[in-house]
Protein backbone atom coordinates (compact mmCIF):
# COMPACT_ATOMS: atom_id res chain seq x y z
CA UNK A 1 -18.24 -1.55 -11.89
CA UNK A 2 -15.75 -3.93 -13.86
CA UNK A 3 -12.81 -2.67 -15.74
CA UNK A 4 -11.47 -4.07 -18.61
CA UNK A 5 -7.55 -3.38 -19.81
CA UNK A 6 -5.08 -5.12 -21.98
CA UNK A 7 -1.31 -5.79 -21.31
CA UNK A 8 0.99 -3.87 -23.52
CA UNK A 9 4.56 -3.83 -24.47
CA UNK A 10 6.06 -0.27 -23.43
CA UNK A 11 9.68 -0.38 -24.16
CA UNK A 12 10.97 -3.72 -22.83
CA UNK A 13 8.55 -4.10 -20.31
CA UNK A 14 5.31 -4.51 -20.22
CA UNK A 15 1.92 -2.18 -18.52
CA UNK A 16 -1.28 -1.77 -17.95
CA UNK A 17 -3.13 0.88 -19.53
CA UNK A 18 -5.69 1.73 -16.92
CA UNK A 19 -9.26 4.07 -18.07
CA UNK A 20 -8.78 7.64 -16.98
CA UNK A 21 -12.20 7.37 -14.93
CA UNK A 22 -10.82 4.52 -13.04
CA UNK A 23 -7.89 6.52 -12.14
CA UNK A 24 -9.79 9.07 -10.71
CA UNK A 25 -12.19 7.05 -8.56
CA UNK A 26 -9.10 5.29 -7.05
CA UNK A 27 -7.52 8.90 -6.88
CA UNK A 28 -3.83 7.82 -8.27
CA UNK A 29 -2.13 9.20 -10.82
CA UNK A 30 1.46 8.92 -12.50
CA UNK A 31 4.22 7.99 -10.25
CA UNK A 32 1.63 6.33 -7.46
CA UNK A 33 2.30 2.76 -6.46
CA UNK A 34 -0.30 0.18 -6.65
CA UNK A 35 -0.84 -3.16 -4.48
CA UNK A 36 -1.53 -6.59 -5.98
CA UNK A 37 -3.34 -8.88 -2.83
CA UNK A 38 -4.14 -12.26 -3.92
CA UNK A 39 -7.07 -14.11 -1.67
CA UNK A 40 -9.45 -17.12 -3.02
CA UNK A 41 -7.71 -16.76 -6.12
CA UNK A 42 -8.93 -13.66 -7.05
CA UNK A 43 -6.43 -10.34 -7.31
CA UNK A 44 -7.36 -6.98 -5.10
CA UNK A 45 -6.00 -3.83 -6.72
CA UNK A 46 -5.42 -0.88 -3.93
CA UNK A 47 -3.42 2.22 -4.19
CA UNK A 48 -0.29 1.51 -2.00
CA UNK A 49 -0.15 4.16 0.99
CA UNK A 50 2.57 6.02 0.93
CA UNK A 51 5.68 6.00 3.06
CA UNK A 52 6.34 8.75 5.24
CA UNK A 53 10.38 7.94 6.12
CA UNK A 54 10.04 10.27 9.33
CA UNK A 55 6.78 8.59 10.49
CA UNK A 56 8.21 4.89 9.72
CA UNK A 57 11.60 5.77 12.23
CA UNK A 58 9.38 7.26 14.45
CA UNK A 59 7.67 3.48 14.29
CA UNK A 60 10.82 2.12 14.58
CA UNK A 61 11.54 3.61 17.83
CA UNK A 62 8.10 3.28 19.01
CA UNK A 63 8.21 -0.43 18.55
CA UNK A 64 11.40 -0.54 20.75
CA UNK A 65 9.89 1.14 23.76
CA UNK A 66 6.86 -0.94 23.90
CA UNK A 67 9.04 -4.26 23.36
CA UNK A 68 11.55 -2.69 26.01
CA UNK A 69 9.08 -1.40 28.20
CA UNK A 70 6.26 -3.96 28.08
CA UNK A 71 5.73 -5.17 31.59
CA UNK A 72 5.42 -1.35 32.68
CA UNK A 73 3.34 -0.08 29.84
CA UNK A 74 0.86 -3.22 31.24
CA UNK A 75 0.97 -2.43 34.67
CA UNK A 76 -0.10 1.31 33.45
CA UNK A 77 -2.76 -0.66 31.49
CA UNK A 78 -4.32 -1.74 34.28
């Protein structure tokens, strides 16, 4: 289904006014982030996932055991 949407001033900016239906079928509303993924020249729209600041750290540290521990964690592997 193709969407159609024009670019409009709003205060010294400018937006996109996007149809209420495809708002709901992307389920994002008001405050959501979107992401902008260019590939053969053509633009993907996706809602952006959103960031958990306990589950990134908890990444974080994750990352530096398995960079710290990698030799063991592939021996375990095995």
């Amino acid at each position: 289904m193709a969407h159609k949407s024009k670019i409009r001033k709003i205060g010294n900016s400018l937006g996109i006014l996007l149809p209420k239906e495809l708002l709901e079928e992307m389920r994002v509303g008001e405050g959501d982030e979107l992401s902008f993924d260019k590939t053969s020249g053509t633009y993907k729209v996706t809602p952006s996932p959103a960031v958990d600041p306990e589950f990134e750290r908890a990444m974080e540290v994750f990352r530096s055991v398995t960079d710290r521990y990698k030799n063991a964690l592939r021996e375990l592997a095995k």
